[in-house]
Protein backbone atom coordinates (compact mmCIF):
# COMPACT_ATOMS: atom_id res chain seq x y z
CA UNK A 1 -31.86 8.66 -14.25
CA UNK A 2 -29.10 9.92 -16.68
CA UNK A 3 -30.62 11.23 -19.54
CA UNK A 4 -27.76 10.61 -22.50
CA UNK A 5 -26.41 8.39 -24.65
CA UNK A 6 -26.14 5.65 -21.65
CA UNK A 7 -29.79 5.62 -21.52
CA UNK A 8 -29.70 1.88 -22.38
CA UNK A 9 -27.32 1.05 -19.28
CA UNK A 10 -29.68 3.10 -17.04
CA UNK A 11 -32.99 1.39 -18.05
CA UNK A 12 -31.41 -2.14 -18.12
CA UNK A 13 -30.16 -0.96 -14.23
CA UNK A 14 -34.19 -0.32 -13.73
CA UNK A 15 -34.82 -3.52 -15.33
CA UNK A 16 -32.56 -5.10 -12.00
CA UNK A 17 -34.90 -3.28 -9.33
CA UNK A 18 -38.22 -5.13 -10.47
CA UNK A 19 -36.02 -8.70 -10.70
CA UNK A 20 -36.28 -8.95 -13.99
CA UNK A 21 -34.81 -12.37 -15.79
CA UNK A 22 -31.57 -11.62 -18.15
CA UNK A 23 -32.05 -10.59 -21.51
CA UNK A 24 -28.86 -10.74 -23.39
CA UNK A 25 -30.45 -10.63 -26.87
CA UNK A 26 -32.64 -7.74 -25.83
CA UNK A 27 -30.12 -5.97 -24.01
CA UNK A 28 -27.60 -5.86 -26.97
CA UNK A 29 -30.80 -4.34 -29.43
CA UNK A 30 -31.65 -1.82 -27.09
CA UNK A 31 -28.02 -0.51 -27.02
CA UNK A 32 -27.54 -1.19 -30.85
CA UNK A 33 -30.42 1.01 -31.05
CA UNK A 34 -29.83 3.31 -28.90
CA UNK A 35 -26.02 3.99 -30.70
CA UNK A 36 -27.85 4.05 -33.86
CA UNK A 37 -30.52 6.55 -33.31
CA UNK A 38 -29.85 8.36 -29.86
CA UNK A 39 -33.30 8.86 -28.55
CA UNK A 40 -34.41 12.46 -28.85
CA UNK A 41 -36.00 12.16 -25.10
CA UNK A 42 -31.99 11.48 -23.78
CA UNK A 43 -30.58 14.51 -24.71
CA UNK A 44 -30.00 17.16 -22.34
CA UNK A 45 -31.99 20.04 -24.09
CA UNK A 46 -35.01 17.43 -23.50
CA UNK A 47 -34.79 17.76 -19.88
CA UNK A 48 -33.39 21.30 -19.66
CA UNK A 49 -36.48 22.72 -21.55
CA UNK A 50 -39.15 21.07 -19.31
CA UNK A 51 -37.27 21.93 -15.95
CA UNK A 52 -37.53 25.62 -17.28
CA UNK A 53 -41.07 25.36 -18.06
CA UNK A 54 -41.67 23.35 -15.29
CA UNK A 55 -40.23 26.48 -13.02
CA UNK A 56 -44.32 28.13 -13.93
CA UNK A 57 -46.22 26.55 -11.82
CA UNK A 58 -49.33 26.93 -13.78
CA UNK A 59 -47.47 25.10 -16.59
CA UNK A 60 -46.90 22.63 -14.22
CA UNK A 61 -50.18 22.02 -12.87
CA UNK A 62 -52.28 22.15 -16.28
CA UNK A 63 -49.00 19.33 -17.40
CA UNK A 64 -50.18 17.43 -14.38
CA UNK A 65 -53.97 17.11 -15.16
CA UNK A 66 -52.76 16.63 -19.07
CA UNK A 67 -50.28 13.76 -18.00
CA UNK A 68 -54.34 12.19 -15.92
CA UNK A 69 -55.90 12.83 -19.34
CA UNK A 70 -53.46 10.58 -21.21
CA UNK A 71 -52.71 7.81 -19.19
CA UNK A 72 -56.48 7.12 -18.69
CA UNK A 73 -57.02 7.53 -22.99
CA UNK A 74 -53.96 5.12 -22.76
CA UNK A 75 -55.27 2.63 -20.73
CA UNK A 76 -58.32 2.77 -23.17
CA UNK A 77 -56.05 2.07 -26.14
CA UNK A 78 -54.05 -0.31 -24.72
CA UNK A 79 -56.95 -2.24 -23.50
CA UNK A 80 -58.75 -2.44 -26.96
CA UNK A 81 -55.14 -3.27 -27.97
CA UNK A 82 -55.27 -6.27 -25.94
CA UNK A 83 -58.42 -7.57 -27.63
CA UNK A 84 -56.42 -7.41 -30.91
CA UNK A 85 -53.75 -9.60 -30.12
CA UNK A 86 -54.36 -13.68 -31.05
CA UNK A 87 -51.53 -14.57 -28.59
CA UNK A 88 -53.70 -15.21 -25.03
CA UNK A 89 -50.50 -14.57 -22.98
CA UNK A 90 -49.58 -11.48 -24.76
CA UNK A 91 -53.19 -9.93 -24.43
CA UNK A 92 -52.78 -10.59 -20.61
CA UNK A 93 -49.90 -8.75 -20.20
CA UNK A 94 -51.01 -5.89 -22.18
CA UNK A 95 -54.55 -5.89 -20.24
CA UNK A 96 -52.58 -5.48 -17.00
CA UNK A 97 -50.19 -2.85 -18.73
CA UNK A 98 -53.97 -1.16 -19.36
CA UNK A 99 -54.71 -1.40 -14.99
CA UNK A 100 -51.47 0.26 -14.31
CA UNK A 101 -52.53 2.85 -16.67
CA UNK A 102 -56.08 3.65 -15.38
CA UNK A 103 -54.29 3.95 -11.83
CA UNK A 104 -51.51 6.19 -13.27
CA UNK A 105 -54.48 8.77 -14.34
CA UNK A 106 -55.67 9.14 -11.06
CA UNK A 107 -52.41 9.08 -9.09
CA UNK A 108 -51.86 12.33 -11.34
CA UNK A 109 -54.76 14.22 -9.90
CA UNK A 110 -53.87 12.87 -6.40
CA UNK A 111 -50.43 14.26 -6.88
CA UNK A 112 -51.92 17.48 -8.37
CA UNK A 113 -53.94 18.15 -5.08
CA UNK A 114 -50.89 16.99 -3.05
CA UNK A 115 -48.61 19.75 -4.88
CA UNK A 116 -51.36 22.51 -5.17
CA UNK A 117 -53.33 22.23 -1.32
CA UNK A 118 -56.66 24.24 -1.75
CA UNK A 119 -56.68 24.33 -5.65
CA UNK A 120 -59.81 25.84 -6.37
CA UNK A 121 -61.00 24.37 -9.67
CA UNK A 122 -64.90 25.24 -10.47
CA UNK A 123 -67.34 22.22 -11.11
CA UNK A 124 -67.25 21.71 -14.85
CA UNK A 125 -63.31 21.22 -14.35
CA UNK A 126 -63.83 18.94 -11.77
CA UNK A 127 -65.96 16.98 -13.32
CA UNK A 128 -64.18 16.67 -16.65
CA UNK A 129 -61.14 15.25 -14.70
CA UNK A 130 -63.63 12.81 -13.22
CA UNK A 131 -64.17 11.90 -16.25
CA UNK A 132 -61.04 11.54 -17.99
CA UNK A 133 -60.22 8.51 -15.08
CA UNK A 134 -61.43 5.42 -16.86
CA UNK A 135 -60.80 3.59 -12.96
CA UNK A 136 -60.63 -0.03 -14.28
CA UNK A 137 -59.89 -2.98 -12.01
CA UNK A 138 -59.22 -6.24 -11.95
CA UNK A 139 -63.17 -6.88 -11.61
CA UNK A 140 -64.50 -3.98 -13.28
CA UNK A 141 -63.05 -3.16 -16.48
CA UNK A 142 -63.82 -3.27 -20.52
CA UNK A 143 -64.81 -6.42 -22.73
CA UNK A 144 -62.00 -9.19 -23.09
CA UNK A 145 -63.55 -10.09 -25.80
CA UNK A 146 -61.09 -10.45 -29.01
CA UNK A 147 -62.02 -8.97 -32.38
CA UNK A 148 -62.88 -11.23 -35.43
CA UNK A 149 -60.11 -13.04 -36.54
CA UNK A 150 -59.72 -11.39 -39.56
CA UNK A 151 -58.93 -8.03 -37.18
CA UNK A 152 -56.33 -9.58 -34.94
CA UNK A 153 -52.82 -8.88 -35.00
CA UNK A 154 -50.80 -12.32 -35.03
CA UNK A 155 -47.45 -12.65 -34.27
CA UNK A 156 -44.88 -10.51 -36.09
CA UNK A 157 -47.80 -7.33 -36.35
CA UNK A 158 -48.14 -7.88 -32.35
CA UNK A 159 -44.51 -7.48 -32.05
CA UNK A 160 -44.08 -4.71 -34.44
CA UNK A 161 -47.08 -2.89 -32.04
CA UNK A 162 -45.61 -3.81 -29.20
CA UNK A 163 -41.52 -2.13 -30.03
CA UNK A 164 -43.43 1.05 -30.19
CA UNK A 165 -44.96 0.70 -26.65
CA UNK A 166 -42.18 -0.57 -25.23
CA UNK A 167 -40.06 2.98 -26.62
CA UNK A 168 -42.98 4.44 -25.69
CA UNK A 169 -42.77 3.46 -22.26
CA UNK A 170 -38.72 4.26 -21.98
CA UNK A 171 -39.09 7.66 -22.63
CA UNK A 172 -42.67 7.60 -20.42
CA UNK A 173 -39.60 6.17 -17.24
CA UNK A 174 -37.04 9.16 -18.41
CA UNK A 175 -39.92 11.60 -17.99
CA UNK A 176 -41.31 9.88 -14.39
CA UNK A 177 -38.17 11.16 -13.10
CA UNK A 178 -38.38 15.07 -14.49
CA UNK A 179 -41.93 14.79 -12.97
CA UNK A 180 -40.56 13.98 -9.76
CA UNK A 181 -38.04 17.11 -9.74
CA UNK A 182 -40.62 19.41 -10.56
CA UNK A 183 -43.12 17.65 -8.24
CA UNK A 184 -40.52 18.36 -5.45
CA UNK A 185 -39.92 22.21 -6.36
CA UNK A 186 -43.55 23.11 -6.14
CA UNK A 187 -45.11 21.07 -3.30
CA UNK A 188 -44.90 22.06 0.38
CA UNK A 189 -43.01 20.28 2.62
CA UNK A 190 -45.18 18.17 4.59
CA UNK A 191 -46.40 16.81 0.76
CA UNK A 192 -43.32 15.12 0.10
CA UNK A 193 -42.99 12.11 1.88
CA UNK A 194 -46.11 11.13 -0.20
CA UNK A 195 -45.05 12.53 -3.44
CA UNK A 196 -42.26 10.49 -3.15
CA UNK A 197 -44.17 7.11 -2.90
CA UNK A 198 -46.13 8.18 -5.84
CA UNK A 199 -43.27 8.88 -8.03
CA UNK A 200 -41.25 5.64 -7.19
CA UNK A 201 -44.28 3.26 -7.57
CA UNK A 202 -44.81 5.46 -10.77
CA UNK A 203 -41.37 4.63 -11.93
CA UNK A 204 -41.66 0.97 -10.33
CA UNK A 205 -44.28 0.52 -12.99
CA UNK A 206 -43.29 1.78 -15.93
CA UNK A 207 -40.01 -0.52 -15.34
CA UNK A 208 -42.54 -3.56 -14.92
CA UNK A 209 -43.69 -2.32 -18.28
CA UNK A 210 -40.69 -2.06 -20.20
CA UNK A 211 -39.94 -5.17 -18.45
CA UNK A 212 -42.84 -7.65 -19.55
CA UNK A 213 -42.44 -6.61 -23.28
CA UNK A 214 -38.19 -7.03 -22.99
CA UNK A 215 -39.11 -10.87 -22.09
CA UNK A 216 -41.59 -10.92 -24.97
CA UNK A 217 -38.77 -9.60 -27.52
CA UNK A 218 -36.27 -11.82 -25.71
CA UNK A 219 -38.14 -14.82 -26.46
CA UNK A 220 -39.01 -13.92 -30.26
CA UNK A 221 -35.41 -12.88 -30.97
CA UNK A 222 -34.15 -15.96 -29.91
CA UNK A 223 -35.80 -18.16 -31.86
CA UNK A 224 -34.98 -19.03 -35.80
CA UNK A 225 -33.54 -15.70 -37.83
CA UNK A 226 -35.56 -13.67 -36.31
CA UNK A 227 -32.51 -12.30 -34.14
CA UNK A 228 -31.25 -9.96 -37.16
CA UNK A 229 -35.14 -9.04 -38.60
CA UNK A 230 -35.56 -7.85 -34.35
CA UNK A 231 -32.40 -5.80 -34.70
CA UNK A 232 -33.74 -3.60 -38.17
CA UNK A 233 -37.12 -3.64 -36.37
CA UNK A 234 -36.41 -2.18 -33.40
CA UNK A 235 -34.25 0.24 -34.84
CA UNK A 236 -37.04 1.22 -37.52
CA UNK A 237 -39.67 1.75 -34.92
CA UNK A 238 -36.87 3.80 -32.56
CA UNK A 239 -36.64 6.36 -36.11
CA UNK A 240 -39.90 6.69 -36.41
CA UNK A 241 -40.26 7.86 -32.84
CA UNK A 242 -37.67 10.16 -32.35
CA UNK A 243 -39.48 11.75 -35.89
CA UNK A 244 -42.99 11.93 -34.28
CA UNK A 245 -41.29 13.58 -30.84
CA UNK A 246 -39.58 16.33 -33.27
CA UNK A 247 -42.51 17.08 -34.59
CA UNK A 248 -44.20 17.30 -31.08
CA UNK A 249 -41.46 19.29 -29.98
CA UNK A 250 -41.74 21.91 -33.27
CA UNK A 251 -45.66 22.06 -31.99
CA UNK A 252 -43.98 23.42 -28.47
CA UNK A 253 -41.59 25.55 -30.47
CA UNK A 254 -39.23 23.60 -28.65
CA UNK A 255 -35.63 23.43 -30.45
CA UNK A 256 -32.96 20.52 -30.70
């Protein structure tokens, strides 16, 4: 995936490989957006710095385990998320968002071992990676149950949560495909084949992501004037991310 100013082209071009519906509203926000406030995760520097740091292999191990660490908190929060939202069809979205999740967090520590044959961690590592997989299913999973009324999110606070997943998830595809560079550089041979099937079903799913909340926004934008409120919104929420990744990035003492 190109990571630059077309970054709106490219994920509407991922949107096409899980068969997702059209979205004209959506699509001309995104790229209104994106023109507005070029997303600090598209420009080059972004992916030069991690494929430098990515060259340490120790870096890119410990990134590995941390990536397992926060896609199973993330499945927590997006599951207690769910329980939030009033709207019944929005919470079941977001509780299967949470599935993909849990799964991510242990793909990652499959994919470490795949990378890094033999990695000899001692047992209190081992065991806090254990625990960092929450390993929900469909059957086995946290309380559905939603929150007092009074604590729910109704419709225009659900969408306002859900723009910052949905960015969230965007730059979580433009990152998928760094991984799967660096995955490549420092995994034998005979690994990649699998690595490969990780990384696209990794990708694969964070498009499904971006994909079930374009069809929410879709749907809201089109009805009434809430076409030009969606517009401000989304370009709000894509300001306040790009602020909280420049921060993240000062914390790295990574420069833009």
């Amino acid at each position: 995936m190109a990571r630059s100013s077309n970054l709106a082209s490219n994920v509407l071009g991922e949107l096409k490989h899980v068969q997702a519906r059209q979205y004209p509203l959506y699509n001309a926000i995104l790229k209104h957006a994106f023109d507005t406030h070029q997303p600090v995760f598209a420009k080059s520097i972004f992916a030069k710095r991690y494929a430098e740091l990515s060259d340490d292999g120790e870096w890119f191990a410990n990134q590995l385990v941390a990536n397992s660490c926060l896609e199973g908190y993330g499945a927590q929060q997006i599951w207690n998320f769910s329980n939030q939202l009033d709207n019944d069809e929005y919470a079941r979205r977001v509780r299967q968002h949470a599935l993909d999740e849990s799964r991510h967090s242990t793909m990652f520590i499959s994919m470490l071992n795949l990378v890094y044959p033999g990695l000899d961690l001692d047992q209190d590592t081992l065991s806090k990676i254990e625990d960092m997989q929450p390993k929900f299913t469909p059957t086995q999973h946290p309380d559905i149950a939603k929150v007092p009324e009074e604590e729910r999110l109704f419709e225009l606070a659900s969408i306002n949560e859900l723009v910052q997943v949905h960015i969230t998830e965007i730059r979580a595809l433009v990152l998928q495909y760094m991984v799967r560079d660096a995955l490549l550089k420092h995994a034998p041979e005979e690994s990649h084949a699998r690595l490969k099937k990780f990384s696209d079903s990794l990708i694969r799913d964070e498009a499904k992501h971006i994909n079930y909340s374009a069809e929410i926004f879709e749907d809201y934008a089109s009805r009434g004037n809430n076409k030009d409120f969606f517009y401000q919104m989304f370009e709000d929420r894509l300001c306040d991310f790009n602020e909280l990744t420049k921060i993240e990035l000062e914390r790295e003492d990574i420069e833009l």
